[in-house]
N, C-alpha and C. Protein backbone atom coordinates (compact mmCIF):
# COMPACT_ATOMS: atom_id res chain seq x y z
N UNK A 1 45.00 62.30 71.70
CA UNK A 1 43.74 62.87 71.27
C UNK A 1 42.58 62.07 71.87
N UNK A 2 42.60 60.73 72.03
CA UNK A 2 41.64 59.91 72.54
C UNK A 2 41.51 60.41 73.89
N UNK A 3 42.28 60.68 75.02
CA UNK A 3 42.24 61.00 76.47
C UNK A 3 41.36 62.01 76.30
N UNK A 4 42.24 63.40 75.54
CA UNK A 4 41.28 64.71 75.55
C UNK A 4 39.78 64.67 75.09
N UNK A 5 39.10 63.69 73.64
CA UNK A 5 38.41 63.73 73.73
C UNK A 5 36.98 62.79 74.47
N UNK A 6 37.69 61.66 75.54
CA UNK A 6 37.35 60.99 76.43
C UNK A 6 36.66 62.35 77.62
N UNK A 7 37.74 62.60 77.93
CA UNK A 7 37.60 63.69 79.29
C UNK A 7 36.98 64.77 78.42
N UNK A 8 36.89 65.68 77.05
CA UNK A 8 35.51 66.64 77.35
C UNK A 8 34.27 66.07 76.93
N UNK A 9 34.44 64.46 75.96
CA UNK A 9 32.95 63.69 75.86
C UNK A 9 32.47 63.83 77.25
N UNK A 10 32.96 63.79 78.27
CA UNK A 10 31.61 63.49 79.83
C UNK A 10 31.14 64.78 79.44
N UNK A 11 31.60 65.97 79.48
CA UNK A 11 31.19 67.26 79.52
C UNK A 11 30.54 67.62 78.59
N UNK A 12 30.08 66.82 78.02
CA UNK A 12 29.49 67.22 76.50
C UNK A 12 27.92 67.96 76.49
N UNK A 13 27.45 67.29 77.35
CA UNK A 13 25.87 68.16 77.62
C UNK A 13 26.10 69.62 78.27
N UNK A 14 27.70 70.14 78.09
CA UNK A 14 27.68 71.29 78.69
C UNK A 14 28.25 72.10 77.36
N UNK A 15 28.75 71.25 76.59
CA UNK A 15 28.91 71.99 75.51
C UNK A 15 28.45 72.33 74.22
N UNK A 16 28.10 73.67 73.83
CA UNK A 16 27.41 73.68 72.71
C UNK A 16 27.77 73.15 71.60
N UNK A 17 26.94 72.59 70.45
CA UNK A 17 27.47 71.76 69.75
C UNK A 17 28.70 71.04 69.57
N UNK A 18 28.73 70.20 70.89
CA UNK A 18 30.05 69.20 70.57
C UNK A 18 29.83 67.96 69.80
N UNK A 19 29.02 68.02 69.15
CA UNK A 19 29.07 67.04 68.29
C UNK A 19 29.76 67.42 66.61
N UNK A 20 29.27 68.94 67.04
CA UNK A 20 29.86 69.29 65.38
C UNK A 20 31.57 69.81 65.49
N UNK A 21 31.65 70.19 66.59
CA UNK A 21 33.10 70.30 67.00
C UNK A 21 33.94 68.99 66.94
N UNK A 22 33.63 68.26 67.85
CA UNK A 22 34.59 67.04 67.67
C UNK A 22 34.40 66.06 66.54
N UNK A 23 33.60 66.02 65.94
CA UNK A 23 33.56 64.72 64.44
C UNK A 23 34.49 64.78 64.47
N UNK A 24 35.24 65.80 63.21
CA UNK A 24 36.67 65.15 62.82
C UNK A 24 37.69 64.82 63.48
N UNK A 25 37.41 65.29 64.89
CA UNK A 25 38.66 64.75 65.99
C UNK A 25 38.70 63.71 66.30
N UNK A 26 37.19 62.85 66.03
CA UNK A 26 36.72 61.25 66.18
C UNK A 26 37.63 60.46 65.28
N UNK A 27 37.68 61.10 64.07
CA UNK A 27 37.91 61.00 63.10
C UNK A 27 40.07 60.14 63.11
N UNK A 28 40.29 61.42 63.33
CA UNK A 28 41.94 61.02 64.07
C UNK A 28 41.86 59.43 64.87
N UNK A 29 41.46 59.17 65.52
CA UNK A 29 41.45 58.13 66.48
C UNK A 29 41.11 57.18 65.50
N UNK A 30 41.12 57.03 64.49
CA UNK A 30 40.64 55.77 63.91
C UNK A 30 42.10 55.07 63.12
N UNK A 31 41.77 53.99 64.18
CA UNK A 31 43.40 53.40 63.61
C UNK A 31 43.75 52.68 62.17
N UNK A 32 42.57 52.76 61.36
CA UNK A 32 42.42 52.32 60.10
C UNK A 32 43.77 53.30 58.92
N UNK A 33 43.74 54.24 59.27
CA UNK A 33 43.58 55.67 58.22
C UNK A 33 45.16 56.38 59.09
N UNK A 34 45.56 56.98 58.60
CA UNK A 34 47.07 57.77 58.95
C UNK A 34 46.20 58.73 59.79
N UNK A 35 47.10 59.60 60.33
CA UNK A 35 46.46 60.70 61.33
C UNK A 35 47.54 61.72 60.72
N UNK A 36 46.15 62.87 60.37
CA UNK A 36 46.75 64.10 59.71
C UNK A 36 45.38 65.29 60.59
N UNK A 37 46.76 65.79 60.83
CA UNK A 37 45.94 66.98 61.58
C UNK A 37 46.66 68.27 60.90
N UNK A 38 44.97 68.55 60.44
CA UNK A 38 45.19 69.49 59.17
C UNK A 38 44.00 70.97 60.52
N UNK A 39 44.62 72.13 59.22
CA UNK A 39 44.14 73.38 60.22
C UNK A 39 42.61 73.16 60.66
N UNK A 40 41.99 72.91 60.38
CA UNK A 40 40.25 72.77 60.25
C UNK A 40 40.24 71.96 61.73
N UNK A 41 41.27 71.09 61.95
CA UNK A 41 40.95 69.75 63.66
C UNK A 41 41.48 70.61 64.15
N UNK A 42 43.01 71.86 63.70
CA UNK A 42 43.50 72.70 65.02
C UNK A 42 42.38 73.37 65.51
N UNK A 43 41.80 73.85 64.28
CA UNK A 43 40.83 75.31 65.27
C UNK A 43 39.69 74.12 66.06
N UNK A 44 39.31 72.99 65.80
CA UNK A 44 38.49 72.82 66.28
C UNK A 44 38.73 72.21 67.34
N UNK A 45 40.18 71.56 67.83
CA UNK A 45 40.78 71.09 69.04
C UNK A 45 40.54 72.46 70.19
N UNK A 46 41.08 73.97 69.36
CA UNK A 46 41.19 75.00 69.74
C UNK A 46 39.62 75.44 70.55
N UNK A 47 38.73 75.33 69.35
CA UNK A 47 37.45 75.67 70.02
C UNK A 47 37.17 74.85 71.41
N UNK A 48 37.17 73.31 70.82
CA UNK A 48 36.83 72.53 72.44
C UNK A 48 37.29 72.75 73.40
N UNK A 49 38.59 73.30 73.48
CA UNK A 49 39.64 73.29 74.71
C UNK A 49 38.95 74.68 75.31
N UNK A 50 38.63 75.83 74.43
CA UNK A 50 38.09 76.97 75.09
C UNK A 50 36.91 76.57 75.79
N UNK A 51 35.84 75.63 74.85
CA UNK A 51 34.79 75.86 75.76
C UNK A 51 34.61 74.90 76.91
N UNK A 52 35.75 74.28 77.23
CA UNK A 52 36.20 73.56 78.76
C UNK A 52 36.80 74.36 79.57
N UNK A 53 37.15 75.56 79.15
CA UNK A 53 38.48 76.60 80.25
C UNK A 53 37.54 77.90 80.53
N UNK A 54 36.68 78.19 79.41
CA UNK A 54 36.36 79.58 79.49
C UNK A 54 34.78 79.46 79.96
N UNK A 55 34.12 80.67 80.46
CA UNK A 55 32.80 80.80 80.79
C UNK A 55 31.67 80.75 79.50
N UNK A 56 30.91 80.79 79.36
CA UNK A 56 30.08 80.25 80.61
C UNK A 56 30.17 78.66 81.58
N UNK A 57 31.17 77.88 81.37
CA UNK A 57 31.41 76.48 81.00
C UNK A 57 31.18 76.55 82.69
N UNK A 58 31.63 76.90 83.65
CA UNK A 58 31.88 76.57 84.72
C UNK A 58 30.72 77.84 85.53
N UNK A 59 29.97 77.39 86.38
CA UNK A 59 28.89 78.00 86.98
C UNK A 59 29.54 78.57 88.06
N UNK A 60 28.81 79.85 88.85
CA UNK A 60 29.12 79.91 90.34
C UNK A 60 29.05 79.43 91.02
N UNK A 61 29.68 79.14 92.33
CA UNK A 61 29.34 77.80 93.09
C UNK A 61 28.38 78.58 94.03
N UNK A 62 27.20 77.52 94.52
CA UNK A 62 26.21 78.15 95.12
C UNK A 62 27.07 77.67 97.00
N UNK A 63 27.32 78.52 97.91
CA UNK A 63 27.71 78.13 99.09
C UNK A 63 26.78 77.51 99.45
N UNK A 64 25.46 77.51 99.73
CA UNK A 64 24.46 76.27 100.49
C UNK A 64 24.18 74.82 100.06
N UNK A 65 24.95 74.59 98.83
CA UNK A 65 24.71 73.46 98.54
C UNK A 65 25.88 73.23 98.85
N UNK A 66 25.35 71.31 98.98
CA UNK A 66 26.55 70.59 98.94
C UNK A 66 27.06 69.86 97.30
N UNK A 67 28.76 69.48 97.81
CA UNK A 67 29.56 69.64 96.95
C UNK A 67 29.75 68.27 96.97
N UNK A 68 30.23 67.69 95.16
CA UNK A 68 31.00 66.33 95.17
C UNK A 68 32.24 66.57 94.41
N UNK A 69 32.72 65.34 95.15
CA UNK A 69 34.34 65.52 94.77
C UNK A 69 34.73 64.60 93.58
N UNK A 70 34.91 64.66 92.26
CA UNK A 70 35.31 63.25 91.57
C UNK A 70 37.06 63.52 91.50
N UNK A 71 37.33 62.02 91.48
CA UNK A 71 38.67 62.11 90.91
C UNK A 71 39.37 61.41 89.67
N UNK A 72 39.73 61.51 88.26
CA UNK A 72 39.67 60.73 87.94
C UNK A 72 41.61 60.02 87.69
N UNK A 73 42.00 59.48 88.00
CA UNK A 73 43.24 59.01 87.88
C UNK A 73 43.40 58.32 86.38
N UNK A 74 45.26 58.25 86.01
CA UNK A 74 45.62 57.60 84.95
C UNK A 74 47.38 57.86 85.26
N UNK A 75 47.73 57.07 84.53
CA UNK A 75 49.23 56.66 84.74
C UNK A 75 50.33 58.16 84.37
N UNK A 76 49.04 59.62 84.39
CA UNK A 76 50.12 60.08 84.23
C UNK A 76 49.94 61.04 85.48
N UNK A 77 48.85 60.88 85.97
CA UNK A 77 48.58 61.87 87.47
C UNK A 77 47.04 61.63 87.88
N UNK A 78 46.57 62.47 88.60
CA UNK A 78 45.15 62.67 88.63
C UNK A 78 44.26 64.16 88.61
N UNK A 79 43.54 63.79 88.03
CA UNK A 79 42.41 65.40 87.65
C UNK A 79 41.26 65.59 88.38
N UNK A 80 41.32 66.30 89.90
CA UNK A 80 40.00 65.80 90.18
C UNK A 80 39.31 67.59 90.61
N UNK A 81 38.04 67.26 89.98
CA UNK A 81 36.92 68.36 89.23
C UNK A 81 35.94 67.76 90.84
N UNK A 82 35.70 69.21 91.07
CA UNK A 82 34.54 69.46 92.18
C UNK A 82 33.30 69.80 91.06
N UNK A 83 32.19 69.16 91.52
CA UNK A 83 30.88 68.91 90.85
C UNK A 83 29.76 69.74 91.94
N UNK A 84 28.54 70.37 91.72
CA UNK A 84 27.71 70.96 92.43
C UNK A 84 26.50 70.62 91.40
N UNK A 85 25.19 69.89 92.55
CA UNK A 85 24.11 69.82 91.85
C UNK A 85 23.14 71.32 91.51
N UNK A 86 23.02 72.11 91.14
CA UNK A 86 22.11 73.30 90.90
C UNK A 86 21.17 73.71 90.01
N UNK A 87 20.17 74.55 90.27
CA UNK A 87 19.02 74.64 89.83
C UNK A 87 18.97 75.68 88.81
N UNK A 88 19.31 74.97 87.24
CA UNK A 88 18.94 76.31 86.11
C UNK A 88 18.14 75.84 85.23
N UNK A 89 16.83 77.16 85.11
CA UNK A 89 15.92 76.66 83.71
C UNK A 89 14.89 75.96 85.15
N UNK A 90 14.75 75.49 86.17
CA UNK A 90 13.74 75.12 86.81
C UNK A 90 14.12 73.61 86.68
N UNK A 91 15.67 73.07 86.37
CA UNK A 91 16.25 72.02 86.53
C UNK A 91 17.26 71.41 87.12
N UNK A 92 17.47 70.33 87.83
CA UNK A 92 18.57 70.35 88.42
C UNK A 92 19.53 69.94 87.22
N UNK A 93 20.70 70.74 87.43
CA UNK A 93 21.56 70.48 86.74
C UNK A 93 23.27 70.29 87.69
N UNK A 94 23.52 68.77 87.32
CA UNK A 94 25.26 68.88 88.13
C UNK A 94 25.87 68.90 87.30
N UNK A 95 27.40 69.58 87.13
CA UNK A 95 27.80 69.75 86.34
C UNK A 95 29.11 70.88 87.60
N UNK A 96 30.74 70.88 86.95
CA UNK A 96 31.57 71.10 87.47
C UNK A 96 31.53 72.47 87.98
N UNK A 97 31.96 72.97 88.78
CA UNK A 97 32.19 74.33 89.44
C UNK A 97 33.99 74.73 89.21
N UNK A 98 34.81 73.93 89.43
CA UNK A 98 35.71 73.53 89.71
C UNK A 98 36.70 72.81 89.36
N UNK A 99 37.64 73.01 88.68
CA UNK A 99 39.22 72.13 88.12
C UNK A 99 40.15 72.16 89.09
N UNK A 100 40.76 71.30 89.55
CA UNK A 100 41.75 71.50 90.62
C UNK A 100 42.98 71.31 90.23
């Protein structure tokens, strides 16, 4: 649970209220307290995971811009997400195009 919510915390300014989504998933990670994952963390594991997979989450990629590549590695493979800087709202915004 810590990895997953490591890797969509970066993404978090892309997601709508992820702060009220993940609390109680914070919550799990606390090594004080037993870990009980009760229906209320499924749906809300459920919600986060959608709004990392599904649209609007991932933009069109604009062909004239240029592209960055991140990669991020860990002992069980690597995940690496193509990033594009682009202009929405009259802002630049970077943010992923791309899961590989």
């Amino acid at each position: 649970m810590q990895s997953f919510l490591r890797f969509s915390g970066y993404y978090r300014q892309n997601i709508k209220e992820f702060a009220r989504i993940s609390k109680s998933l914070y919550k799990i990670c606390d090594q004080q307290k037993a870990y009980e994952m009760t229906e209320e963390r499924v749906k809300e594991y459920e919600e986060l995971k959608n709004a990392l997979t599904n649209a609007p989450f991932l933009p069109m990629p604009d062909w004239k811009l240029p592209y960055k590549l991140y990669i991020v590695a860990c002992g069980e493979g690597l995940g690496p997400v193509l990033h594009q800087t682009q202009i929405i709202n009259d802002k630049p915004v970077q943010g992923p195009i791309c899961f590989i």
